[in-house]
N, C-alpha and C. Protein backbone atom coordinates (compact mmCIF):
# COMPACT_ATOMS: atom_id res chain seq x y z
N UNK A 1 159.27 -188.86 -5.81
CA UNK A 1 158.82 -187.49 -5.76
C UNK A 1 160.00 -186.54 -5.55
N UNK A 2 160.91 -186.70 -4.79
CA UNK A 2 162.38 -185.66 -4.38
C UNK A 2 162.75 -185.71 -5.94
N UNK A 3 163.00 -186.99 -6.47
CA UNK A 3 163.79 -186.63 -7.84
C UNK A 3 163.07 -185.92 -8.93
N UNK A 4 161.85 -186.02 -8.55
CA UNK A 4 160.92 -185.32 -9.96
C UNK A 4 161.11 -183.93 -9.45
N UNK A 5 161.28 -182.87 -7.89
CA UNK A 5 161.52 -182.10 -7.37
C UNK A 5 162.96 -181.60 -7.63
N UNK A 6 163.87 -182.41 -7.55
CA UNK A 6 165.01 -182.30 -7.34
C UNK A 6 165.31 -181.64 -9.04
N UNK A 7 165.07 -182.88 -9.87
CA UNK A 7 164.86 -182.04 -11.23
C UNK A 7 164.43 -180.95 -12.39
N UNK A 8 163.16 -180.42 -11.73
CA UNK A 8 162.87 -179.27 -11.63
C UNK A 8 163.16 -178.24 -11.27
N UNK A 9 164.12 -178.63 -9.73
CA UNK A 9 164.99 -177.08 -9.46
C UNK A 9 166.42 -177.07 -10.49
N UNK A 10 166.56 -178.19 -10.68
CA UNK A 10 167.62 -177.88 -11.48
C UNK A 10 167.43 -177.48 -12.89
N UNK A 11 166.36 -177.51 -13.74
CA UNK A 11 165.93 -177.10 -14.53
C UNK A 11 165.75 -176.02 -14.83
N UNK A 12 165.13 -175.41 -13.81
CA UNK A 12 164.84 -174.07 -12.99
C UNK A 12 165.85 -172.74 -13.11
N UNK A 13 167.09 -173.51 -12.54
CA UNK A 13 168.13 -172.98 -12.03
C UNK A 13 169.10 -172.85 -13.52
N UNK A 14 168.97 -173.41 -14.34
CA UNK A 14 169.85 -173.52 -15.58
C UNK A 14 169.36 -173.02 -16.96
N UNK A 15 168.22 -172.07 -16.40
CA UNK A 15 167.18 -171.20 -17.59
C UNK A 15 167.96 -169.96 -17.82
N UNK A 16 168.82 -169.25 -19.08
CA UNK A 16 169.24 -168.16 -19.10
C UNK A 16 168.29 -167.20 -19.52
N UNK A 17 168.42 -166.42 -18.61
CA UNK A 17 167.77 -164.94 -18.40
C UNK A 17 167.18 -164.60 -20.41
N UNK A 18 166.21 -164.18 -19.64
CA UNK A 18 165.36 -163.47 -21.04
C UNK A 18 166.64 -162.09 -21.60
N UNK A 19 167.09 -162.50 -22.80
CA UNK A 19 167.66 -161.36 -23.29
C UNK A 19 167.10 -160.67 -24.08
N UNK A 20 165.73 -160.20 -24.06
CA UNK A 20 164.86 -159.26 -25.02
C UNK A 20 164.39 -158.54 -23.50
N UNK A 21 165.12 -158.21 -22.45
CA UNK A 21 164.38 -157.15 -21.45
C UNK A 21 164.37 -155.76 -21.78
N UNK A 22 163.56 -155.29 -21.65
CA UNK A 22 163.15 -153.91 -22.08
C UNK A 22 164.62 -153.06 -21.89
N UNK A 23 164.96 -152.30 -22.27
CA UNK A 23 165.74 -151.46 -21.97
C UNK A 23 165.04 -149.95 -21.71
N UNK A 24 166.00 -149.31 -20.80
CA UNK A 24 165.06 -147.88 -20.22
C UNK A 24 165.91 -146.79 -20.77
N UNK A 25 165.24 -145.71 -21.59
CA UNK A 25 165.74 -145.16 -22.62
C UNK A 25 165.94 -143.93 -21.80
N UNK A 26 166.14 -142.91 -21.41
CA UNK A 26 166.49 -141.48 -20.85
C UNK A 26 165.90 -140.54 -21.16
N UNK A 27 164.73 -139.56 -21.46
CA UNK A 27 164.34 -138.89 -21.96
C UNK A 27 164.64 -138.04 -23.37
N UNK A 28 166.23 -137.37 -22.97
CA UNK A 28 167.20 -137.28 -24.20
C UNK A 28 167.27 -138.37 -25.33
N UNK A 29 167.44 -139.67 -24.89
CA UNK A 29 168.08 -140.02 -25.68
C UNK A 29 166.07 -140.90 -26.51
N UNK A 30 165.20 -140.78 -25.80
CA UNK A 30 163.98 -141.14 -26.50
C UNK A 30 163.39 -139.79 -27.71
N UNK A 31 163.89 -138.64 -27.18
CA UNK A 31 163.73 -137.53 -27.73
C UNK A 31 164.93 -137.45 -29.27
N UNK A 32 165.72 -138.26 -29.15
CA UNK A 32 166.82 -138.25 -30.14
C UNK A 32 166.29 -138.89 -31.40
N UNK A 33 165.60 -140.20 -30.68
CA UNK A 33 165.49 -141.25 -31.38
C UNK A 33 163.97 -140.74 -32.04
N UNK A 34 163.43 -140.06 -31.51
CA UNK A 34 161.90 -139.61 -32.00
C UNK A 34 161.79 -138.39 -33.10
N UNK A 35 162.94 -137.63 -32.93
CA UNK A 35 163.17 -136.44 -33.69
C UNK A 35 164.21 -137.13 -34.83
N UNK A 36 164.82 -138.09 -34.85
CA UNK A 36 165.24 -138.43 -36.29
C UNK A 36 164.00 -139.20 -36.98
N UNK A 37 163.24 -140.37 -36.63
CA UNK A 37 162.19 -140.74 -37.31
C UNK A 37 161.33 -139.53 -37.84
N UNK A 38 161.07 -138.93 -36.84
CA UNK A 38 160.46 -137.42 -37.73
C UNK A 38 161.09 -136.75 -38.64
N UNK A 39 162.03 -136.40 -38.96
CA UNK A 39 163.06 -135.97 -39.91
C UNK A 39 162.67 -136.99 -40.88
N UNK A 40 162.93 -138.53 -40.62
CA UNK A 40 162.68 -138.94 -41.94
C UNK A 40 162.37 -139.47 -42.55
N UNK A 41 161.03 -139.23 -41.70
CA UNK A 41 158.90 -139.34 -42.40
C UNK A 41 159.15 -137.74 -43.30
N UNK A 42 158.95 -136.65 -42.67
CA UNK A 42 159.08 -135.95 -43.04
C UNK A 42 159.44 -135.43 -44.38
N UNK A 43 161.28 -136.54 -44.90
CA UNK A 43 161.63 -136.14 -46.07
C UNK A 43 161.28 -137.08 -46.77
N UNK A 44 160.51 -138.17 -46.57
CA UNK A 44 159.85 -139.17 -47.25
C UNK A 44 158.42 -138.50 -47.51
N UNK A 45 158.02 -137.91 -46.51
CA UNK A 45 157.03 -137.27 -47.68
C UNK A 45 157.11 -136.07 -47.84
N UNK A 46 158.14 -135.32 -48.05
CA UNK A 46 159.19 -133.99 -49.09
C UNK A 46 158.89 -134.48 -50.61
N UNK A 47 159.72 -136.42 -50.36
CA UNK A 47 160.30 -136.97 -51.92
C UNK A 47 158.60 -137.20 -52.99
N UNK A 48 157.58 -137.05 -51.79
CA UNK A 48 156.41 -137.37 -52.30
C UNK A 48 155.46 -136.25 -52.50
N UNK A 49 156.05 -135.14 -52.39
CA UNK A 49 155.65 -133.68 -52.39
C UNK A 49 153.95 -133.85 -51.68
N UNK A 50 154.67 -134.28 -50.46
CA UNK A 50 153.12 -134.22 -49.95
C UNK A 50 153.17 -133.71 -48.14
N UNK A 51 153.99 -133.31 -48.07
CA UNK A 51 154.25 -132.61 -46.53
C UNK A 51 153.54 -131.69 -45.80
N UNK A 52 152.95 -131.84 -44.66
CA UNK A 52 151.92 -130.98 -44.32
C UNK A 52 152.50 -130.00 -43.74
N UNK A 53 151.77 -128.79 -43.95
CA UNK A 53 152.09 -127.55 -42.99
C UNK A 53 152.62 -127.10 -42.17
N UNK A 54 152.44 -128.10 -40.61
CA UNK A 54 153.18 -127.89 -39.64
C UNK A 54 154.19 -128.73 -39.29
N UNK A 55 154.18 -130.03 -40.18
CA UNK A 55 155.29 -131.08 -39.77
C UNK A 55 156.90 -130.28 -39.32
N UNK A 56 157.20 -129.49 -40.35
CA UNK A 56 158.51 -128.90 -40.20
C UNK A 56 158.11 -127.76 -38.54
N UNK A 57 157.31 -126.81 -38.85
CA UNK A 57 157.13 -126.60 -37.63
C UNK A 57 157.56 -127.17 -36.09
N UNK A 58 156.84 -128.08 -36.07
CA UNK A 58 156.74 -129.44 -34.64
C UNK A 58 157.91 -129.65 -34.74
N UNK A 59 158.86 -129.86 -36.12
CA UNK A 59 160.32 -130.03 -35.55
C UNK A 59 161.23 -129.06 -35.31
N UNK A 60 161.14 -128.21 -35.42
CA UNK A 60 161.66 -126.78 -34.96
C UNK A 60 161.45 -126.11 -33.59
N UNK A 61 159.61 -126.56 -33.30
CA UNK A 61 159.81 -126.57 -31.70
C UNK A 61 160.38 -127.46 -31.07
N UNK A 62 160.32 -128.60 -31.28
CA UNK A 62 161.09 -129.86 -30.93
C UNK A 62 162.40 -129.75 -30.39
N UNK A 63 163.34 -128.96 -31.51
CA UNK A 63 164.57 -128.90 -31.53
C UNK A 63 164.91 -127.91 -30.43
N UNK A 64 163.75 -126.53 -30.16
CA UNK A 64 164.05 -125.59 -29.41
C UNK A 64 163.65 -126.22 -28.33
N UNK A 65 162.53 -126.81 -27.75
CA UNK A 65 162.27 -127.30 -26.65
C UNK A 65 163.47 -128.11 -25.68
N UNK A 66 164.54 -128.97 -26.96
CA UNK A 66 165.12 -129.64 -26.38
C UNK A 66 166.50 -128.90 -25.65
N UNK A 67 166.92 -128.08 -27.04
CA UNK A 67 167.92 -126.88 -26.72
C UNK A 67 167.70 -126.10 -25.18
N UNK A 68 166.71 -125.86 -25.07
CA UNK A 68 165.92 -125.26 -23.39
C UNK A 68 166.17 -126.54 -22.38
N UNK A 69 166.55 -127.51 -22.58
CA UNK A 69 166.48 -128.64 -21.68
C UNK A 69 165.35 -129.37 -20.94
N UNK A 70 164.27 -128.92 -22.28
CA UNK A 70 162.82 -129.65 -21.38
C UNK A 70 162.52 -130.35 -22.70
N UNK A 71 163.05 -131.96 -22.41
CA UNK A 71 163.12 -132.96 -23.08
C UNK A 71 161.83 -133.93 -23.39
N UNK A 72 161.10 -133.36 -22.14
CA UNK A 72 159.86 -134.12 -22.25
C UNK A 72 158.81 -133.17 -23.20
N UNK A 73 158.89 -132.22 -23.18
CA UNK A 73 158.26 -131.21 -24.41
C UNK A 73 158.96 -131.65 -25.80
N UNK A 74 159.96 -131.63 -25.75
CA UNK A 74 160.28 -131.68 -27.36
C UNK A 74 159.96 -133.23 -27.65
N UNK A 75 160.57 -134.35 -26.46
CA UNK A 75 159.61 -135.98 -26.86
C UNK A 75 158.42 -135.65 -27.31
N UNK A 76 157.43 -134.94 -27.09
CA UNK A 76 155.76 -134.77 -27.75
C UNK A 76 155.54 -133.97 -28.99
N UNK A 77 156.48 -132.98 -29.19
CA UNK A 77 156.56 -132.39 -29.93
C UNK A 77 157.04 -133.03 -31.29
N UNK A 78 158.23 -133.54 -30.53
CA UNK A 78 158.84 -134.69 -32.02
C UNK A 78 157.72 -135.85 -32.54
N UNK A 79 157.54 -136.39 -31.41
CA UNK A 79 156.53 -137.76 -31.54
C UNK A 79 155.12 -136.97 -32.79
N UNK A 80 154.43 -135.79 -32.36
CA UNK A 80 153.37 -135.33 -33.23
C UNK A 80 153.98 -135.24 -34.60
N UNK A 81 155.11 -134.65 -34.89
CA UNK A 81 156.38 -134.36 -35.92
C UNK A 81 156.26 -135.61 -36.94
N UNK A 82 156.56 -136.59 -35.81
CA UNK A 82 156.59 -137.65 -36.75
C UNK A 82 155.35 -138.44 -37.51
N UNK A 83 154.39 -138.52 -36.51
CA UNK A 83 153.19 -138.79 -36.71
C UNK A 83 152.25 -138.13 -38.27
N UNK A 84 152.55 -136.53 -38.13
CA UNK A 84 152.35 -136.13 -39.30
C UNK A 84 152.60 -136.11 -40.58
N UNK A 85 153.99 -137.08 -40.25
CA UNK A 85 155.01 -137.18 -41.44
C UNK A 85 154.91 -138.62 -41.61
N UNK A 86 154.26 -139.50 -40.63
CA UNK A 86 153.63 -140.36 -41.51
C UNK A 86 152.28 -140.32 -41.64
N UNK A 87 151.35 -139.79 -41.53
CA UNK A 87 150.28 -139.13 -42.22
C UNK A 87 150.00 -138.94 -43.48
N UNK A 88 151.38 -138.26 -43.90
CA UNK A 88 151.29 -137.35 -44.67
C UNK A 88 151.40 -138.59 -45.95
N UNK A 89 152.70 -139.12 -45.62
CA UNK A 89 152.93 -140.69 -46.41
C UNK A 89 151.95 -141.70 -47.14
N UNK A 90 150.64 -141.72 -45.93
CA UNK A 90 149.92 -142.62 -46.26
C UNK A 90 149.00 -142.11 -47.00
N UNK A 91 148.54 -141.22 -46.67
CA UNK A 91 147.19 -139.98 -47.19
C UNK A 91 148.41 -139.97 -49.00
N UNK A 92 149.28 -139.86 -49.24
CA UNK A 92 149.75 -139.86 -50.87
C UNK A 92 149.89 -141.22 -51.28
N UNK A 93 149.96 -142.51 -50.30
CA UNK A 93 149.94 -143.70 -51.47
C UNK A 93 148.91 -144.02 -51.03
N UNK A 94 147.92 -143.79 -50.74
CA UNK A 94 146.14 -143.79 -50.64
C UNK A 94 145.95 -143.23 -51.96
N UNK A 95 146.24 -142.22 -52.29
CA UNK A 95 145.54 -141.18 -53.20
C UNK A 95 145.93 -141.56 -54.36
N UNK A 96 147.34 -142.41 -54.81
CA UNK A 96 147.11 -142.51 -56.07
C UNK A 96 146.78 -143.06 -57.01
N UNK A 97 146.38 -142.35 -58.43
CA UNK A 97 145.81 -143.34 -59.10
C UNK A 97 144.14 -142.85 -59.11
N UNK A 98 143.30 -142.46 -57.86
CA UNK A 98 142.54 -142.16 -57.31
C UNK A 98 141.78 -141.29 -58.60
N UNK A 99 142.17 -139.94 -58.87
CA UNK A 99 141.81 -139.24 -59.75
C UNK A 99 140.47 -138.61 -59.42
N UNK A 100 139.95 -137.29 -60.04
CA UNK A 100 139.29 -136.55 -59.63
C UNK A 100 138.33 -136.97 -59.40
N UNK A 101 136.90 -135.98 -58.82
CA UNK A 101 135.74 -136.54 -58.44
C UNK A 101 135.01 -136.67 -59.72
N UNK A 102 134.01 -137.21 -59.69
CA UNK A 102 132.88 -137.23 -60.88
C UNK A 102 132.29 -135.93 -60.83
N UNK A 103 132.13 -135.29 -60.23
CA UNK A 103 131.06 -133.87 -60.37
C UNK A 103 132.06 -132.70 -60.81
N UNK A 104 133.73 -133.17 -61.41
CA UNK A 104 134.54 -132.10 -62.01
C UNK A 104 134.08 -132.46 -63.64
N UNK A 105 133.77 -133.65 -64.11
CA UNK A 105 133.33 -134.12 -65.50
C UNK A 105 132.28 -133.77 -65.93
């Protein structure tokens, strides 16, 4: 029994650390990383002429929010930014091909 014990701590003891631990991002720098994906959803659906209304908007407050130093406003601001801009993406390779309704014929 000690050696089936004994072997286990040493087993134990010779496990290297999980190297996929989360890393903790800074507000800035989650706000960085959230406002370029939005940028470029955004010009991905520019290239698909299908961009909604306020996408550019949300990144303009985004950008000012962050400029003001309230990072956690422009993180939500960007994050919606992006969201719309992939929205916008899917709602155009949904649609094509699709073609008008029957009650225009």
């Amino acid at each position: 029994m000690k050696h089936i014990l004994l072997a286990i701590a040493l087993c134990a003891g010779t496990v290297p650390a999980s190297s996929s631990a989360p890393t903790i991002m800074t507000p800035k720098a989650q706000y960085t990383a959230t406002l370029a994906e939005a940028k470029q959803a955004w010009q991905q659906a520019a290239q698909r002429k299908n961009t909604w209304r306020d996408t550019k908007k949300l990144i303009r407050a985004a950008e000012k929010a962050a400029k003001a130093g309230d990072y956690t406003t422009a993180q939500q601001l960007a994050a919606q930014a992006r969201q719309q801009g992939l929205n916008a993406i899917q709602q155009h390779d949904d649609q094509i091909g699709v073609g008008n309704p029957d009650y225009l014929y």
